[in-house]
Structure formats: structure tokens, C-alpha cells
N, C-alpha and C. Protein backbone atom coordinates (compact mmCIF):
# COMPACT_ATOMS: atom_id res chain seq x y z
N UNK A 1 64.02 78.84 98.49
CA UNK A 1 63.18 79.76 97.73
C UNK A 1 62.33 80.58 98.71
N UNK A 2 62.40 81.58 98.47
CA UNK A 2 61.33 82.86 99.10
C UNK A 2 59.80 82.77 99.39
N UNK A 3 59.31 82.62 100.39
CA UNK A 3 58.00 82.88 100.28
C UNK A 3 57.06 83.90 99.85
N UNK A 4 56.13 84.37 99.54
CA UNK A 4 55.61 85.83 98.78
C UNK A 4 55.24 86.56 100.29
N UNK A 5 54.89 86.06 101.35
CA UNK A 5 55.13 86.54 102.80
C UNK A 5 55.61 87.00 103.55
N UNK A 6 57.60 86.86 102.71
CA UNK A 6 58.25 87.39 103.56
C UNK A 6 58.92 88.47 102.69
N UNK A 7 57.67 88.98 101.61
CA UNK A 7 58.32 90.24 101.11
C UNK A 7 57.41 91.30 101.39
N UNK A 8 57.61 92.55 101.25
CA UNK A 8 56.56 93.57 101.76
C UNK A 8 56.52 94.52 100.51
N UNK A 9 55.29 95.25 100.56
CA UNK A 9 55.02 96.10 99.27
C UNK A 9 55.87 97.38 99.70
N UNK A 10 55.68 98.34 98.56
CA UNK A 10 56.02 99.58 99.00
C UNK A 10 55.69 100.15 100.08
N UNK A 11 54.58 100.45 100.75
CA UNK A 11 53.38 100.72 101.71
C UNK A 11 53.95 100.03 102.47
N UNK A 12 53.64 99.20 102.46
CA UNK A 12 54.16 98.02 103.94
C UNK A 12 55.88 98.62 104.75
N UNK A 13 56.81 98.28 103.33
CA UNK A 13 58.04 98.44 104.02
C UNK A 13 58.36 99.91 103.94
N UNK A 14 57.92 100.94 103.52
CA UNK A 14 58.30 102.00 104.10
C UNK A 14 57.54 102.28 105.52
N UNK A 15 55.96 102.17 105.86
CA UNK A 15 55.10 101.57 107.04
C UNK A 15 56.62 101.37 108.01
N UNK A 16 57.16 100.00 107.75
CA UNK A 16 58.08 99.05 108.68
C UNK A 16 59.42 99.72 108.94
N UNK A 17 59.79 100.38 107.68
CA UNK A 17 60.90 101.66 108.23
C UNK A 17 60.88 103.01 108.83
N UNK A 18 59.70 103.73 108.99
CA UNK A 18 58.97 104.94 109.31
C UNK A 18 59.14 105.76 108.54
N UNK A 19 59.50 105.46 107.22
CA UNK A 19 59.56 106.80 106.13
C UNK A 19 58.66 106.88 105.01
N UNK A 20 58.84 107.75 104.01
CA UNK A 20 58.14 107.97 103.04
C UNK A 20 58.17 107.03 102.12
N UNK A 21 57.05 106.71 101.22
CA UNK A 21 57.09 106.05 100.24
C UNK A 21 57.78 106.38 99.07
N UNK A 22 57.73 107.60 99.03
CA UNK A 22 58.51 108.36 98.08
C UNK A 22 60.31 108.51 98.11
N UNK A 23 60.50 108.41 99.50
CA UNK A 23 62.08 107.90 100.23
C UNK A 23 62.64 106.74 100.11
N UNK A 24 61.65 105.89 100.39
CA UNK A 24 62.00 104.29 99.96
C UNK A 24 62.26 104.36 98.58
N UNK A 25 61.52 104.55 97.74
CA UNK A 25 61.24 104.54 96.25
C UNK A 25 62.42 105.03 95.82
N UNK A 26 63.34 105.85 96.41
CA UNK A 26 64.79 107.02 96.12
C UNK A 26 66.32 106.15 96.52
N UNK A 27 65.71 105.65 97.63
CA UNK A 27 67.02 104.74 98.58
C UNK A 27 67.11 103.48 97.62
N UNK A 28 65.96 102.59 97.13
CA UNK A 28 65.78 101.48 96.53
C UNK A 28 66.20 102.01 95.57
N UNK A 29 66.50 102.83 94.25
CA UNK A 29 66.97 103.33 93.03
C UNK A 29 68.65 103.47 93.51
N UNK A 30 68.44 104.71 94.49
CA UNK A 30 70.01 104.80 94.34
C UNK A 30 71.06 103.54 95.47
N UNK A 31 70.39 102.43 95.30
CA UNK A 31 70.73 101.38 95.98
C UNK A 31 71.18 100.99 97.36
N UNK A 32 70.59 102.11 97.94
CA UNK A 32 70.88 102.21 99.82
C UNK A 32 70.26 101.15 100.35
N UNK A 33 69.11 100.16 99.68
CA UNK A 33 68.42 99.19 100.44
C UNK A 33 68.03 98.02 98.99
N UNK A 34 68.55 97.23 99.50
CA UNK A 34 67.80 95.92 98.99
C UNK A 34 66.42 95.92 97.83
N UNK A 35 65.81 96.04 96.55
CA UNK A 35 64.81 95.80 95.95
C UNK A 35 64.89 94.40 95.16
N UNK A 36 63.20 93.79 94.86
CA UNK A 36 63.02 93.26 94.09
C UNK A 36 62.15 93.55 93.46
N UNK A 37 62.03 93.15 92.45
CA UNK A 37 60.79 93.95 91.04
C UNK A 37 60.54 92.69 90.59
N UNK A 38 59.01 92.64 90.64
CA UNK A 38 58.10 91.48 90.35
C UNK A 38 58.03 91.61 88.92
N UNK A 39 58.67 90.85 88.43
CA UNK A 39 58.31 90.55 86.52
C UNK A 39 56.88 90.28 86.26
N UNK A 40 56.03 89.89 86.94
CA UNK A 40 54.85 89.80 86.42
C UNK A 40 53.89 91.59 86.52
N UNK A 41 54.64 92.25 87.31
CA UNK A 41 53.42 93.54 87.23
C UNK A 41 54.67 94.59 87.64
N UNK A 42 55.73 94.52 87.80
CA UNK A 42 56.88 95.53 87.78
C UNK A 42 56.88 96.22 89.21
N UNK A 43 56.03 95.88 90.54
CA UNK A 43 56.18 96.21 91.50
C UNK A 43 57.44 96.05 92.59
N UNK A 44 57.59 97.07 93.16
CA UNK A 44 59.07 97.34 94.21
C UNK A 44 58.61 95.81 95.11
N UNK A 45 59.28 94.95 95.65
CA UNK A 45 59.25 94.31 96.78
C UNK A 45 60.33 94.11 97.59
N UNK A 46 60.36 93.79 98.86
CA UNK A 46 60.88 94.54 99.92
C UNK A 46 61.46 93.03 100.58
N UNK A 47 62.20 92.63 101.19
CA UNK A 47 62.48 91.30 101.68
C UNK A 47 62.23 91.86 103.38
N UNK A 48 61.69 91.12 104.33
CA UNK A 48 61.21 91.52 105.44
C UNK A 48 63.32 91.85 106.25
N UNK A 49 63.57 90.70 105.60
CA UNK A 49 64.95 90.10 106.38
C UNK A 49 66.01 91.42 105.80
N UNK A 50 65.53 92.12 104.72
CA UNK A 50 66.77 92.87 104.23
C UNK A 50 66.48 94.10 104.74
N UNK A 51 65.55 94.67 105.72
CA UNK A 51 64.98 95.65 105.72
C UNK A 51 65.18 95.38 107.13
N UNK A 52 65.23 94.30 107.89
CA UNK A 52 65.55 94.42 109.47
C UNK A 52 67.14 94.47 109.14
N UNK A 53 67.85 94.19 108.85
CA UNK A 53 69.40 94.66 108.28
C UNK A 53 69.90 95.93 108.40
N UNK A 54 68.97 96.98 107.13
CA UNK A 54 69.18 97.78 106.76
C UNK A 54 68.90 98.64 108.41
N UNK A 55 67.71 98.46 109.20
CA UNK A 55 67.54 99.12 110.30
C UNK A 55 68.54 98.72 111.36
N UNK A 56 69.35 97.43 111.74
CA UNK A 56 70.25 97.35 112.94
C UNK A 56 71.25 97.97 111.64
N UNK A 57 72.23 98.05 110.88
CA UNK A 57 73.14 98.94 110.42
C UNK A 57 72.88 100.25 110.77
N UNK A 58 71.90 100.91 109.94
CA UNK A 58 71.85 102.44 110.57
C UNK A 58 71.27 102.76 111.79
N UNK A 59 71.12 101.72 112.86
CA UNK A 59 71.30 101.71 114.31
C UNK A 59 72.57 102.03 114.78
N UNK A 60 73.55 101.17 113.95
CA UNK A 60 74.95 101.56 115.03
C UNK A 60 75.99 102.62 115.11
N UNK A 61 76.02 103.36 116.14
CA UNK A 61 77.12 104.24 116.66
C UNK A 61 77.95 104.64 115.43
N UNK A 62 77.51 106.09 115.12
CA UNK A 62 78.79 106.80 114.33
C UNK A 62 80.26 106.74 115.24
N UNK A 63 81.50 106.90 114.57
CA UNK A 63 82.55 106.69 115.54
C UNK A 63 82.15 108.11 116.26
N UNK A 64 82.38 107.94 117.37
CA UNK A 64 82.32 109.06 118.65
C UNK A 64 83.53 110.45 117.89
N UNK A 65 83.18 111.25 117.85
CA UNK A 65 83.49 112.68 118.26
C UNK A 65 85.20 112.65 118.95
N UNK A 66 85.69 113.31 118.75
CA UNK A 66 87.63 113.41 119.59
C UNK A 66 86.73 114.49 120.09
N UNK A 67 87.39 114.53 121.92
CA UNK A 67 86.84 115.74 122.46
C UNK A 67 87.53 116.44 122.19
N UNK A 68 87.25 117.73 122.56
CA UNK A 68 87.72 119.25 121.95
C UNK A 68 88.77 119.37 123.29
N UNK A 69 90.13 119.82 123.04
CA UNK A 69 90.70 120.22 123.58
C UNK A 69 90.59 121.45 124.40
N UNK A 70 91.10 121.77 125.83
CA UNK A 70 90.97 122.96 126.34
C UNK A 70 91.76 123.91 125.80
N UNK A 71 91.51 125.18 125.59
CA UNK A 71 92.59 126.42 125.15
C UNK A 71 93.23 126.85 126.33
């Protein structure tokens, strides 16, 4: 079971990703990142562990470019 420690608020985990709150709030809807919604007050929460994930994935290397041939 989860500790309430190792989840982060809105603020916090957009803070921990460098973006907008309003971006997080968009990615978490259209399901680009991990949410949980607290049944007791309906707030976004953030898992610390799903959010270091989400940052080494869109860390790694698009496939490289084919170089351009000479004419």
C-alpha cells in the first residue's frame, strides 16, 4: 500500500516536471502520465515513482535521422 508521501499534488509534480500546472492538468486527462484522484476531496495526485518514469522515457533518443544523401 502507498504512502500519502510518495504522492505529489498538482504544484508539487508539475514543480518536479518543469511544466505548467495547467499542462500537467491536460497530459493527466488525455492520459500521457499516470493520475490519481483522491475520493475524499477529488484532488489530481501524482505518484513520485510514475513521474520519475514518465521523465527517463521522454529522456530517451528519438531514432536518429538517415543522413541525407549527397546529390
Amino acid at each position: 500500500m502507498m504512502k500519502l508521501h510518495q504522492y505529489l499534488k498538482i504544484a508539487e509534480a508539475a514543480e518536479f516536471l518543469g511544466i505548467s500546472q495547467n499542462t500537467l492538468r491536460k497530459w493527466a486527462d488525455e492520459g500521457r502520465i499516470a493520475v490519481r484522484v483522491n475520493p475524499a476531496n477529488g484532488y489530481r495526485m501524482f505518484l513520485r515513482e510514475d513521474l520519475e518514469g514518465f521523465l527517463k522515457e521522454a529522456a530517451k533518443p528519438v531514432k536518429p535521422a538517415r543522413p541525407k544523401k549527397a546529390k
